[in-house]
PDB file of N, CA and C in Angstrom:
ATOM      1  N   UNK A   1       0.824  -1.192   0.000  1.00  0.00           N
ATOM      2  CA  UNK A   1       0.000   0.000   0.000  1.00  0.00           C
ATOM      3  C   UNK A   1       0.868   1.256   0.000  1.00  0.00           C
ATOM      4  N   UNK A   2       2.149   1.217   0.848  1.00  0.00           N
ATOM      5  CA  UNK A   2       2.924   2.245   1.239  1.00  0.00           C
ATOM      6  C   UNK A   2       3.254   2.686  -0.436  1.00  0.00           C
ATOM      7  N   UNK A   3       4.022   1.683  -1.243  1.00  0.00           N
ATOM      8  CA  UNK A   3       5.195   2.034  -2.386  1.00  0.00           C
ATOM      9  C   UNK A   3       3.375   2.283  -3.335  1.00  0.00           C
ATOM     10  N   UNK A   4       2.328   1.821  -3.458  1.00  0.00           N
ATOM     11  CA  UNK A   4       1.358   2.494  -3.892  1.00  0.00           C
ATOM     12  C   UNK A   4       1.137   3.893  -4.120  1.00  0.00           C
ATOM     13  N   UNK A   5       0.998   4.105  -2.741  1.00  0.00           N
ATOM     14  CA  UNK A   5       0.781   6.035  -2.312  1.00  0.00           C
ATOM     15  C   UNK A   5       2.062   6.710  -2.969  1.00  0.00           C
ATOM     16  N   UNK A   6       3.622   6.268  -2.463  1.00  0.00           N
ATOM     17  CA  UNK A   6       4.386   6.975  -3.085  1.00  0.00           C
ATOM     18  C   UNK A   6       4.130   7.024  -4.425  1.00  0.00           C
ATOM     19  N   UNK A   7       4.017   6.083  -5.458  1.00  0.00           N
ATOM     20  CA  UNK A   7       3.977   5.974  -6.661  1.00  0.00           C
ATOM     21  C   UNK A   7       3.364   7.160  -7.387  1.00  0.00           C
ATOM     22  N   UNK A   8       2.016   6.725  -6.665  1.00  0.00           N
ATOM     23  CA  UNK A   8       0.861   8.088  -7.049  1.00  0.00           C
ATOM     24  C   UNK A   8       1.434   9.899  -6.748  1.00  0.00           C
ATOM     25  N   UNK A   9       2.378   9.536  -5.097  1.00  0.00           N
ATOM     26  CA  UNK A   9       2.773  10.936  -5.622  1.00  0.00           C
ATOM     27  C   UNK A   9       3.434  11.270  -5.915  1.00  0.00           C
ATOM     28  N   UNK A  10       4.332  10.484  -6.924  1.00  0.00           N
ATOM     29  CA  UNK A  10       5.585  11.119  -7.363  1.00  0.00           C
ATOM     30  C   UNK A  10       5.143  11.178  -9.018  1.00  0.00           C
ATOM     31  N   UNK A  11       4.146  10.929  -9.202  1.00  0.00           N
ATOM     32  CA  UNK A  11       3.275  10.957 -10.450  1.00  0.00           C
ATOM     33  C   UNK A  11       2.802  12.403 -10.648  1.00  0.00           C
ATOM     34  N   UNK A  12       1.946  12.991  -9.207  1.00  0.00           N
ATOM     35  CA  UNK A  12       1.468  14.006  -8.795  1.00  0.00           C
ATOM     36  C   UNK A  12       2.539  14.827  -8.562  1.00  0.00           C
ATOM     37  N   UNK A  13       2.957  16.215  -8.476  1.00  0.00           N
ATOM     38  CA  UNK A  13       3.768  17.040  -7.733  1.00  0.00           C
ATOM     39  C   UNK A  13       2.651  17.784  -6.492  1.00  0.00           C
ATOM     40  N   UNK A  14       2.927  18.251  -5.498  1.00  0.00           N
ATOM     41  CA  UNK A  14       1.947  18.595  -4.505  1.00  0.00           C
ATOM     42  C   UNK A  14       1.891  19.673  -5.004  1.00  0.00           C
ATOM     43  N   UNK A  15       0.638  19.619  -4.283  1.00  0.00           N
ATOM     44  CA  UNK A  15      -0.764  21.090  -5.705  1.00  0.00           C
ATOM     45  C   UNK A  15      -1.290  22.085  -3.996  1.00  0.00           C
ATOM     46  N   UNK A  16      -0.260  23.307  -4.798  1.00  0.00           N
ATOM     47  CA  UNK A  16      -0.403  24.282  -4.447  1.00  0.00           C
ATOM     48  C   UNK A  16      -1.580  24.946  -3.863  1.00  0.00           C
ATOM     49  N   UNK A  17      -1.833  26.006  -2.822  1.00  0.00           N
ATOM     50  CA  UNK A  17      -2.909  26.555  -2.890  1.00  0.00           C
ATOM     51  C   UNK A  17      -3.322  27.573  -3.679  1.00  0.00           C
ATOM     52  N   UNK A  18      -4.726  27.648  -4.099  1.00  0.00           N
ATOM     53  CA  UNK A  18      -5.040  28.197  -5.259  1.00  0.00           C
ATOM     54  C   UNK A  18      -5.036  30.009  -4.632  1.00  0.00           C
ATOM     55  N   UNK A  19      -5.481  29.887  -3.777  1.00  0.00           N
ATOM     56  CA  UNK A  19      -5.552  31.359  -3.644  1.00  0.00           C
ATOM     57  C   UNK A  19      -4.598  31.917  -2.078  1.00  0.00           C
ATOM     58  N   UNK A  20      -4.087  33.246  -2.160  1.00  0.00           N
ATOM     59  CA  UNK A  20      -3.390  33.421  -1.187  1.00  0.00           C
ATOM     60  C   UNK A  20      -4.237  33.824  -0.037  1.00  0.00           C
ATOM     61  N   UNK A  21      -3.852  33.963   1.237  1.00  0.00           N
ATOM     62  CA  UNK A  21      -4.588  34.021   2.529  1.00  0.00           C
ATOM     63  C   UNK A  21      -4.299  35.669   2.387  1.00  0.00           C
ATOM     64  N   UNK A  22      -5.841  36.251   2.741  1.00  0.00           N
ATOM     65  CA  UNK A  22      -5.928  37.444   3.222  1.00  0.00           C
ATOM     66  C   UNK A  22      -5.266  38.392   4.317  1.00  0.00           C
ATOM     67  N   UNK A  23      -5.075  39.223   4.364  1.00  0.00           N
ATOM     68  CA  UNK A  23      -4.410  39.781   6.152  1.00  0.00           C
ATOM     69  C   UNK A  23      -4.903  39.375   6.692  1.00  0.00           C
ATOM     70  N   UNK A  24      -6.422  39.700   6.953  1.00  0.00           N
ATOM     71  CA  UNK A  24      -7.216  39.165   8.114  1.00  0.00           C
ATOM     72  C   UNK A  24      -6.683  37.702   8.353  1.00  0.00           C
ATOM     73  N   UNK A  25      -7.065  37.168   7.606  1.00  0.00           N
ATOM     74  CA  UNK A  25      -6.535  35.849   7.839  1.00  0.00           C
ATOM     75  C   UNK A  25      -4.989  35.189   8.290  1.00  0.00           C
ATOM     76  N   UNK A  26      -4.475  35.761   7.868  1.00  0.00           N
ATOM     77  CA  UNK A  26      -2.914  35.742   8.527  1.00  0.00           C
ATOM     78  C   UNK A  26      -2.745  36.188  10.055  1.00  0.00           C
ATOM     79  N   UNK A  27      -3.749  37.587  10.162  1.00  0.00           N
ATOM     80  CA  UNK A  27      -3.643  37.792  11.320  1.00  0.00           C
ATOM     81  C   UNK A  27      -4.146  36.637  12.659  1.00  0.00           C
ATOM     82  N   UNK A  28      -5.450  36.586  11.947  1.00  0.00           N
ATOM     83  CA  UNK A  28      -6.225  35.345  12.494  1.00  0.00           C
ATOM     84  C   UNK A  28      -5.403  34.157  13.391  1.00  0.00           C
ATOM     85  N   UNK A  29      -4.927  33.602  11.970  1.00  0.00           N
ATOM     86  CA  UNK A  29      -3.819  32.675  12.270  1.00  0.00           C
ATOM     87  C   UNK A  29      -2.463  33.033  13.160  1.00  0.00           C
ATOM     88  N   UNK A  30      -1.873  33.922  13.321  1.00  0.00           N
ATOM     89  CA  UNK A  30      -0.630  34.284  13.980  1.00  0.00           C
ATOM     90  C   UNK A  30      -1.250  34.143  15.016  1.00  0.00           C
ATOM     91  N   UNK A  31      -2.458  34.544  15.669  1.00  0.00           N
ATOM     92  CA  UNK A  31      -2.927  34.888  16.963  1.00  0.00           C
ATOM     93  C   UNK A  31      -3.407  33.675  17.664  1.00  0.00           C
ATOM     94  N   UNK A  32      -3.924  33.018  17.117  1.00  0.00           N
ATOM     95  CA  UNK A  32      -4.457  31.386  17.042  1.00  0.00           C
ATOM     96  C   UNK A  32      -3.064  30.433  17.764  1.00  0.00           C
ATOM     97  N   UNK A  33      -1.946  30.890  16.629  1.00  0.00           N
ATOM     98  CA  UNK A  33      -0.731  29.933  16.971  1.00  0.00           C
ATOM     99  C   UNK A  33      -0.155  30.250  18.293  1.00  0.00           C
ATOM    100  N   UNK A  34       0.123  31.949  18.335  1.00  0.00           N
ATOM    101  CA  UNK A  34       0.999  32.506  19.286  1.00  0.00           C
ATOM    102  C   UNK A  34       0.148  32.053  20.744  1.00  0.00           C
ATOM    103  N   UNK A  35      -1.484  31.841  20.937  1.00  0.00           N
ATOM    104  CA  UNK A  35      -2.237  31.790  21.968  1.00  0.00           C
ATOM    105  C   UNK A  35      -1.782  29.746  22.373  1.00  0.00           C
ATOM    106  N   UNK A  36      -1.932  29.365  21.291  1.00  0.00           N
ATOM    107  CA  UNK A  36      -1.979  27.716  21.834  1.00  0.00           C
ATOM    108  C   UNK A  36       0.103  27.287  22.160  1.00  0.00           C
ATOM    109  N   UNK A  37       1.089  28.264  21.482  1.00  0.00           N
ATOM    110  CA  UNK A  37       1.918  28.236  22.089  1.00  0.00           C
ATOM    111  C   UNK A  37       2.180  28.242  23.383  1.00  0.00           C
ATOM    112  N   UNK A  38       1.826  29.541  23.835  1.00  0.00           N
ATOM    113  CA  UNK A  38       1.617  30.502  25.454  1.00  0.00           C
ATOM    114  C   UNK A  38       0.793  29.058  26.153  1.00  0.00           C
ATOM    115  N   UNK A  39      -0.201  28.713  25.564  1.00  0.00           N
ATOM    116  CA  UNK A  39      -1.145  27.867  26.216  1.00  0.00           C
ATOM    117  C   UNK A  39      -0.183  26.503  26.704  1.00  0.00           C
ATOM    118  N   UNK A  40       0.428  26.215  25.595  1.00  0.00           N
ATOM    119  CA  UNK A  40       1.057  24.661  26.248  1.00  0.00           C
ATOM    120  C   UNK A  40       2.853  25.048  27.240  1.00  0.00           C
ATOM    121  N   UNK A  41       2.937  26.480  26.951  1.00  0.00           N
ATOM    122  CA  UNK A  41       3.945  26.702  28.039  1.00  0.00           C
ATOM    123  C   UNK A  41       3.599  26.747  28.826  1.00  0.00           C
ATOM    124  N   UNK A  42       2.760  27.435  29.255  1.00  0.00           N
ATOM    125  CA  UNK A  42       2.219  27.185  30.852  1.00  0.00           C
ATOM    126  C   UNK A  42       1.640  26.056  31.338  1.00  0.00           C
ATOM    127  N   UNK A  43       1.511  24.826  30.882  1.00  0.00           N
ATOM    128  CA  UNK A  43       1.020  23.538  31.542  1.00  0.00           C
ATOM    129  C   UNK A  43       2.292  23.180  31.034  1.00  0.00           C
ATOM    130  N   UNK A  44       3.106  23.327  30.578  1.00  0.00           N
ATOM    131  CA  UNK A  44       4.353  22.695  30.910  1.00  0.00           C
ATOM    132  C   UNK A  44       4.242  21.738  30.095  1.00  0.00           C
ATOM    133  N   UNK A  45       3.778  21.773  28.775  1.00  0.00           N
ATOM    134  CA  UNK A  45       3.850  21.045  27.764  1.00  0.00           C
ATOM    135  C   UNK A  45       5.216  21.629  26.387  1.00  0.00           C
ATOM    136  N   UNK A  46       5.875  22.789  26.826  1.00  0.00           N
ATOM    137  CA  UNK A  46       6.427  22.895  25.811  1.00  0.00           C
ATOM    138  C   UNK A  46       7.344  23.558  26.501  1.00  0.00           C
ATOM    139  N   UNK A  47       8.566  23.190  26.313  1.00  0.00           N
ATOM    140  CA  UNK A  47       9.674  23.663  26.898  1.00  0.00           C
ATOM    141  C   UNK A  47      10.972  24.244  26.244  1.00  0.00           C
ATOM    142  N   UNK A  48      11.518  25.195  26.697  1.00  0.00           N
ATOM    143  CA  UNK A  48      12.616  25.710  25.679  1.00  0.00           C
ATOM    144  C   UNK A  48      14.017  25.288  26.130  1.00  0.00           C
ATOM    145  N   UNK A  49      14.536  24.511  25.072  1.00  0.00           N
ATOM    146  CA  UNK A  49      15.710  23.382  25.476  1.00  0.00           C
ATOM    147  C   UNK A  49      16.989  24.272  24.948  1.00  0.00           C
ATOM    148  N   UNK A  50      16.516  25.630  24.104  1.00  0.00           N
ATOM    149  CA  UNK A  50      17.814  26.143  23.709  1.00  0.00           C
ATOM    150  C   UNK A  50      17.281  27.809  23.445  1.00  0.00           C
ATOM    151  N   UNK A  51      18.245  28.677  22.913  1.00  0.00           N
ATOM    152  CA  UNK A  51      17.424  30.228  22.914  1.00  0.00           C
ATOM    153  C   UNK A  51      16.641  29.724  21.413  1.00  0.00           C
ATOM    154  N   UNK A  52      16.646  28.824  20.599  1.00  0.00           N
ATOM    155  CA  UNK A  52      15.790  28.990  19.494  1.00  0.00           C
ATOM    156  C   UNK A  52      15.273  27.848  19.348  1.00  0.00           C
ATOM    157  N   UNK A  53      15.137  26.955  19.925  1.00  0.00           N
ATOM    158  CA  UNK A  53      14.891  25.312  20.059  1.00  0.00           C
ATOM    159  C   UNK A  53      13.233  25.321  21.169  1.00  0.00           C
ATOM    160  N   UNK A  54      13.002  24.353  20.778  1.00  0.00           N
ATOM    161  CA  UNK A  54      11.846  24.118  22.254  1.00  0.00           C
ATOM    162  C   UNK A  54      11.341  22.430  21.708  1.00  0.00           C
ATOM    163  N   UNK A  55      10.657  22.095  22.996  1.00  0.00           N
ATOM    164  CA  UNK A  55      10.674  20.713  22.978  1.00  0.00           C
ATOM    165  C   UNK A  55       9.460  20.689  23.363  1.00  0.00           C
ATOM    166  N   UNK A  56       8.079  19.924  22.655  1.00  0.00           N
ATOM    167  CA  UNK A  56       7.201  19.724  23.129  1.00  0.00           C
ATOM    168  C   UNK A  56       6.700  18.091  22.963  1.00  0.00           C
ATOM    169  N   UNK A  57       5.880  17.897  24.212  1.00  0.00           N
ATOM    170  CA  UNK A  57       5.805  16.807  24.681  1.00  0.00           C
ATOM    171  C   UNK A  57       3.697  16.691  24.877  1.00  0.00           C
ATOM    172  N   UNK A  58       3.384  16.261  24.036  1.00  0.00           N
ATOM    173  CA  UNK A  58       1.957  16.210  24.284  1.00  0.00           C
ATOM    174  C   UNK A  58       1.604  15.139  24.953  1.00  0.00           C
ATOM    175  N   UNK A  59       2.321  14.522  25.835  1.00  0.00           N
ATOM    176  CA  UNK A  59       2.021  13.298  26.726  1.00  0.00           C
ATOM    177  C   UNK A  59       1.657  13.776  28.294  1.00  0.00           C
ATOM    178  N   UNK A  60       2.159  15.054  28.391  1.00  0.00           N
ATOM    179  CA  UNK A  60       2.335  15.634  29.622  1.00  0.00           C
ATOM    180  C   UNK A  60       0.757  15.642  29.925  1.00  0.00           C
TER     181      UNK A  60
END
């Protein structure tokens, strides 16, 4: 099944999105990410292992 799927996508090239994301929408999204970041630092689900590194652990 596996060498199947590859087959098919190396047949395919991965298909782009058709249209670009709005500001709003970017903004949307930045705020979304930056909140569930903050969110799993403070339960101590995501930890910073270096000044640009971090380690998260969704088992916690």
């Amino acid at each position: 099944m596996n060498s199947q799927i590859r087959s098919e996508q190396q047949d395919n090239p991965r298909v782009k999105r058709s249209r670009r994301r709005s500001m709003d929408e970017r903004i949307a999204l930045t705020e979304i990410t930056r909140a569930s970041v903050e969110r799993a630092k403070r339960e101590g689900k995501m930890k910073m292992i270096g000044k640009r590194r971090m380690y998260y652990d969704p088992a916690e």
